[in-house]
Protein backbone atom coordinates (compact mmCIF):
# COMPACT_ATOMS: atom_id res chain seq x y z
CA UNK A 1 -3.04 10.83 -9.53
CA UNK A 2 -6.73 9.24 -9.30
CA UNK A 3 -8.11 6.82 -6.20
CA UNK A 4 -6.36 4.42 -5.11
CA UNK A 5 -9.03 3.08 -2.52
CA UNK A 6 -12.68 4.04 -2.85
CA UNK A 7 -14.84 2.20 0.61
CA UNK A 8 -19.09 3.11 -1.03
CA UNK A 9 -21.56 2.06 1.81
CA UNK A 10 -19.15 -0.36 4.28
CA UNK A 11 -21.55 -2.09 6.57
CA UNK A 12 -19.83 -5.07 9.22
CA UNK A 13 -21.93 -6.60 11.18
CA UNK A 14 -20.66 -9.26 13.59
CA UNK A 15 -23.34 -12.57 14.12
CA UNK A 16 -23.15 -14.46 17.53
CA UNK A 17 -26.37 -16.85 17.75
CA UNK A 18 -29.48 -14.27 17.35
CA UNK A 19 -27.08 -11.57 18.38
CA UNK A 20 -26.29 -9.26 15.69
CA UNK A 21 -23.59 -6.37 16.10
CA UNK A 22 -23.15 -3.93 14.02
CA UNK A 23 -19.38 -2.26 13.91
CA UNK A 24 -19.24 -0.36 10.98
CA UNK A 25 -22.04 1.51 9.53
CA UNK A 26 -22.43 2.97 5.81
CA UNK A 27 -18.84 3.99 5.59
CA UNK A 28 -17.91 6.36 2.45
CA UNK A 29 -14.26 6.63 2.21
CA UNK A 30 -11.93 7.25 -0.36
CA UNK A 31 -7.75 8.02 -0.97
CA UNK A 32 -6.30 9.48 -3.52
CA UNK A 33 -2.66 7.71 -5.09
CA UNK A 34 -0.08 9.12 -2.80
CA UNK A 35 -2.01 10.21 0.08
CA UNK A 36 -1.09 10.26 4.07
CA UNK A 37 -4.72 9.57 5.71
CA UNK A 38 -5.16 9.12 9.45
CA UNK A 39 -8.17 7.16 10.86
CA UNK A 40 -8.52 8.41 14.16
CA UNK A 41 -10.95 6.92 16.80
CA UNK A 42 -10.97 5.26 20.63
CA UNK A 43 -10.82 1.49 21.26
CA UNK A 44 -14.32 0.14 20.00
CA UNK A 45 -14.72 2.60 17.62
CA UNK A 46 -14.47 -0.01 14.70
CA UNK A 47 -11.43 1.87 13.53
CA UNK A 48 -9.24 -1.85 13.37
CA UNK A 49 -11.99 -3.66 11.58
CA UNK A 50 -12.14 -0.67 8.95
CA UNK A 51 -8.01 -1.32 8.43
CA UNK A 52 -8.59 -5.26 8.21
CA UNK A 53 -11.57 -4.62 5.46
CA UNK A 54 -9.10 -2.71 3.91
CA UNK A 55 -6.20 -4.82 4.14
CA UNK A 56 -7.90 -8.08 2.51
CA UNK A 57 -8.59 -10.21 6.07
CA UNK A 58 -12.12 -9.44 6.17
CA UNK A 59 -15.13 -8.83 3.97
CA UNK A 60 -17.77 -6.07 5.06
CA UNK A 61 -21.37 -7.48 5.66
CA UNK A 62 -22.40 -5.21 2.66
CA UNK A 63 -21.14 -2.29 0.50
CA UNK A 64 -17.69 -2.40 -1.84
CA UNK A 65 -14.45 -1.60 -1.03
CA UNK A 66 -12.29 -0.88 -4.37
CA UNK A 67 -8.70 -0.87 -4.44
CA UNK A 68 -6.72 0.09 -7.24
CA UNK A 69 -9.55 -0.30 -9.61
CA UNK A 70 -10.18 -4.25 -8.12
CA UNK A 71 -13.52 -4.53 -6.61
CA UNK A 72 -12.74 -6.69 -3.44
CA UNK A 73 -15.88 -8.56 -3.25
CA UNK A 74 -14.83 -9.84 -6.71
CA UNK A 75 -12.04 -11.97 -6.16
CA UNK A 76 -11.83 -15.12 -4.78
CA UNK A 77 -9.54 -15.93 -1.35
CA UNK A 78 -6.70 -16.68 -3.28
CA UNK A 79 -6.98 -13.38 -5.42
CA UNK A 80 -7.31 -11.65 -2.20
CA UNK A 81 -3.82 -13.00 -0.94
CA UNK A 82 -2.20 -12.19 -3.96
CA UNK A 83 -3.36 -8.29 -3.37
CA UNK A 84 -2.42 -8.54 0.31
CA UNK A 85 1.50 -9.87 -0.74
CA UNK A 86 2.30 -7.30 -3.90
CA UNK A 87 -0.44 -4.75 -3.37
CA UNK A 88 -0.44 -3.46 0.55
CA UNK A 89 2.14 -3.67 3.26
CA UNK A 90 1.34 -4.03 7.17
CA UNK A 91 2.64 -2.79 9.50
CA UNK A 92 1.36 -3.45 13.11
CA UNK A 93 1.83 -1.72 16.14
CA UNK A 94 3.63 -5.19 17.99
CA UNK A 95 6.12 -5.50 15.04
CA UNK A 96 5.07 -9.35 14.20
CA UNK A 97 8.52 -10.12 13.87
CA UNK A 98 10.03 -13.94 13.77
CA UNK A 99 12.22 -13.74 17.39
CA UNK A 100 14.37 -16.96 15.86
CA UNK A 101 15.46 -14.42 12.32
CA UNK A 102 17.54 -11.94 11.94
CA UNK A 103 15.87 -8.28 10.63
CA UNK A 104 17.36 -9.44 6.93
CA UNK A 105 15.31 -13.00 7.20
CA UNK A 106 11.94 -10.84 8.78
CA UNK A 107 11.88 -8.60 5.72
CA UNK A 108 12.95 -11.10 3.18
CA UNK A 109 9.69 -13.24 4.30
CA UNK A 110 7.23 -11.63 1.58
CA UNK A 111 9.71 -12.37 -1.01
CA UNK A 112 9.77 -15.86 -0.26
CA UNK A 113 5.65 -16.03 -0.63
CA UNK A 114 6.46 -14.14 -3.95
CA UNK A 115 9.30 -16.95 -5.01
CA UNK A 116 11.80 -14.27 -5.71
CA UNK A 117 15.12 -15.55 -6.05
CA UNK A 118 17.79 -15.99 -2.75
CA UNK A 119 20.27 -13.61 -4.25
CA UNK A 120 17.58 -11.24 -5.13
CA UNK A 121 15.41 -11.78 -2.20
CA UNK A 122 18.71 -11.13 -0.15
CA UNK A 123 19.66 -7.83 -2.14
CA UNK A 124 16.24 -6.04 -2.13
CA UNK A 125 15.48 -6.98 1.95
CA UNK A 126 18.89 -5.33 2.84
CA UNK A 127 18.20 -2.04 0.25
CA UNK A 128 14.99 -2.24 2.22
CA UNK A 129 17.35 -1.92 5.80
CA UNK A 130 19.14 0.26 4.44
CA UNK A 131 15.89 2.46 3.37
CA UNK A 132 14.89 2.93 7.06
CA UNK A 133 18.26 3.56 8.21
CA UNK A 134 18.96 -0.25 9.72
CA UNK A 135 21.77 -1.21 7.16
CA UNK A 136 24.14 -2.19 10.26
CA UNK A 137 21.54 -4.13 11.74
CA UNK A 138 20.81 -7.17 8.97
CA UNK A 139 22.64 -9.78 11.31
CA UNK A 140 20.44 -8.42 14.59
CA UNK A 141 17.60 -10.43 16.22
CA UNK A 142 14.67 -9.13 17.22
CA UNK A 143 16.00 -9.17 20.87
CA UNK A 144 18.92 -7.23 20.07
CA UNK A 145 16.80 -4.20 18.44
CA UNK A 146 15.32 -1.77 20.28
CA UNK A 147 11.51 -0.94 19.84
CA UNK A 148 11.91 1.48 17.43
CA UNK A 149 14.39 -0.51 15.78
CA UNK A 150 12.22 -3.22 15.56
CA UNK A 151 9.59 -1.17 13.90
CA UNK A 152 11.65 -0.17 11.15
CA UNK A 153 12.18 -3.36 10.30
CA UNK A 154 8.46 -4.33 10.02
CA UNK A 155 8.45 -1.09 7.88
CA UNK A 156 11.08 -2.38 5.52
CA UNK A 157 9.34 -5.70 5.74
CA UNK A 158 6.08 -3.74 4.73
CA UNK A 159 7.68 -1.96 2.05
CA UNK A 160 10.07 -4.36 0.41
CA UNK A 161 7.22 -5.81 -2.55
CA UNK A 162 6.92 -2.22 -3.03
CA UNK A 163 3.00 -1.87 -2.46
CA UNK A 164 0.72 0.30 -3.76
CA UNK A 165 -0.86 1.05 -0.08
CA UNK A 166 0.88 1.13 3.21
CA UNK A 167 -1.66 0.20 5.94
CA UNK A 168 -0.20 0.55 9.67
CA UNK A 169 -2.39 -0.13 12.23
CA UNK A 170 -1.30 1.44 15.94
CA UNK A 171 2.17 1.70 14.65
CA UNK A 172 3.88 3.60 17.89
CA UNK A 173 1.39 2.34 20.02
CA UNK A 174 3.93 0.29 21.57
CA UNK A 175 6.96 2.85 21.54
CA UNK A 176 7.91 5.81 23.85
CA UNK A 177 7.48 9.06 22.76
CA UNK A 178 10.63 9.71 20.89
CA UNK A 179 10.74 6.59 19.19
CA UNK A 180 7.19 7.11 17.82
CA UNK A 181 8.18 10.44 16.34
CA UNK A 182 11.20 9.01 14.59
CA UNK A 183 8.67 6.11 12.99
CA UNK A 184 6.40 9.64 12.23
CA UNK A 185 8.98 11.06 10.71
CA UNK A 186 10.01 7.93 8.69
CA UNK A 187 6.62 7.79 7.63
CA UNK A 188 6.78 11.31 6.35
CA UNK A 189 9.76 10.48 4.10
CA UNK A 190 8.33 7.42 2.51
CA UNK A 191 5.39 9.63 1.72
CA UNK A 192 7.38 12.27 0.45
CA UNK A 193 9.03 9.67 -1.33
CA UNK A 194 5.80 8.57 -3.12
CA UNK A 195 3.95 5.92 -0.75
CA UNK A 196 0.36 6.29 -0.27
CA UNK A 197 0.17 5.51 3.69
CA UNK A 198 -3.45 5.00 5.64
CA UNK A 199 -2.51 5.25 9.49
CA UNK A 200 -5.20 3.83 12.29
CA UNK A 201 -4.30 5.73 16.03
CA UNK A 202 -5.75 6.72 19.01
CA UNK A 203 -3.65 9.16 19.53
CA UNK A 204 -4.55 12.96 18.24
CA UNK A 205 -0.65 13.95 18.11
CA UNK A 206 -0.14 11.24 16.26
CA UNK A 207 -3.06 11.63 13.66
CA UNK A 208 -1.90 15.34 13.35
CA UNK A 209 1.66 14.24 11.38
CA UNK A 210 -0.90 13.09 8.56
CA UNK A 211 -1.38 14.92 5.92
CA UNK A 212 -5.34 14.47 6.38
CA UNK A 213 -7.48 13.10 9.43
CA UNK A 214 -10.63 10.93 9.23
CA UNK A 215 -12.34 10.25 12.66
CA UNK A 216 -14.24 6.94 13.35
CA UNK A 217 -16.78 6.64 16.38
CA UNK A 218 -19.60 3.87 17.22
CA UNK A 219 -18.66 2.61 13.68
CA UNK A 220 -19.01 6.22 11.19
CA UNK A 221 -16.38 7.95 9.71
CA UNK A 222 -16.37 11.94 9.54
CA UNK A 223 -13.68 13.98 8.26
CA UNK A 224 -11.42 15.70 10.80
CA UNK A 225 -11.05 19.42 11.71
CA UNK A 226 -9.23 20.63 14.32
CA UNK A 227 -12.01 21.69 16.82
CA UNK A 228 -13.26 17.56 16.20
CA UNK A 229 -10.01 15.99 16.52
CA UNK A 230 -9.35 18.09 19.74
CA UNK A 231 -12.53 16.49 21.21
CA UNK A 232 -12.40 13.24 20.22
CA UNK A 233 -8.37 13.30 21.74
CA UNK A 234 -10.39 14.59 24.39
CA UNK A 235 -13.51 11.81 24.42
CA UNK A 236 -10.18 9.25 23.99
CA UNK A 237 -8.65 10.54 27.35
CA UNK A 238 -11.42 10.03 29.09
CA UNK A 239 -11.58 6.07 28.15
């Protein structure tokens, strides 16, 4: 299918005065087109600042991220939008949904930055509902959804420019156990379905429903077996 991301050398250093901190350090990471990749890690372990590199909101001190064949540090800021609306969808693990719109508004949002058309707009965001199993929930503020309802929207939202790269960063952080398995499992069928997905968790059971793990501590990235995930669940538990 080829690469859809390549990461060759990811340094990020953050600067405070004379204070220099390095987070990430000589990262070599790479995803093939249609891929379900894990990055598993503890809080601190640089594992969020990898995802934002990733997602377009940051640029790494040194090294070169490609996605789909772009080389990141190429583009301008506007370029770099542009690949963040019709190239990669978010989602995040506190939903970032608009309390004062209904689930249809939230997902048609991206589609507005992309000037789509109302009746279009309208008709994709509710195939996009209906995708994730919320198509009698379009009229429903976010106050009337439950958690893992309100995921699924932020998934449709994520998926409704249809992006080459799904990044979701702590998505069931914030939901009870069963609810996080459904968004798992909802994960698995877009995958199955053809979406390339790159997951960020703490959480070893949750990093196991990838189809591939990647572990990130004190800012380097290893791949995963199951002896190392076990420990660093364990190393995680102990936080």
């Amino acid at each position: 299918m080829g690469k859809i991301l390549e990461c060759r050398e990811i340094c990020k250093d953050y600067v405070q005065g004379r204070l220099v901190t390095p987070v990430l350090r000589n990262i070599n990471f790479s995803m093939e087109s249609g891929e379900y990749v894990a990055v598993m890690g503890p809080s601190g372990s640089g594992k969020s600042t990898l995802m934002n590199l990733i997602g377009c909101l940051d640029r790494p001190t040194s090294g070169e991220i490609l996605l789909d064949g772009a080389l990141l540090k190429d583009c301008t800021d506007d370029q770099l939008a542009d690949i963040r609306l019709n190239k990669i969808g978010f989602v995040f693990q506190n939903f970032q949904l608009l309390a004062d719109q209904t689930a249809l508004q939230n997902v048609e949002l991206p589609l507005i930055y992309a000037k789509v058309a109302g009746n279009e707009r309208r008709k994709r965001a509710a195939e996009a509902l209906e995708r994730v199993g919320l198509g009698d929930r379009l009229r429903h503020k976010p106050n009337q959804l439950s958690g893992g309802q309100k995921q699924r929207v932020a998934i449709a939202r994520a998926m409704v420019n249809h992006p080459e790269l799904l990044l979701a960063d702590e998505p069931t952080g914030a939901l009870d156990s069963a609810s996080g398995m459904q968004i798992m499992d909802l994960f698995r069928q877009l995958n199955q379905e053809g979406v390339t997905v790159l997951m960020i968790t703490h959480d070893a059971h949750i990093a196991e429903q990838a189809g591939r793990m990647v572990l990130i501590r004190d800012g380097r990235l290893s791949e995963a077996d199951g002896e190392s995930a076990g420990k660093e669940a364990g190393h995680d538990g102990e936080k």
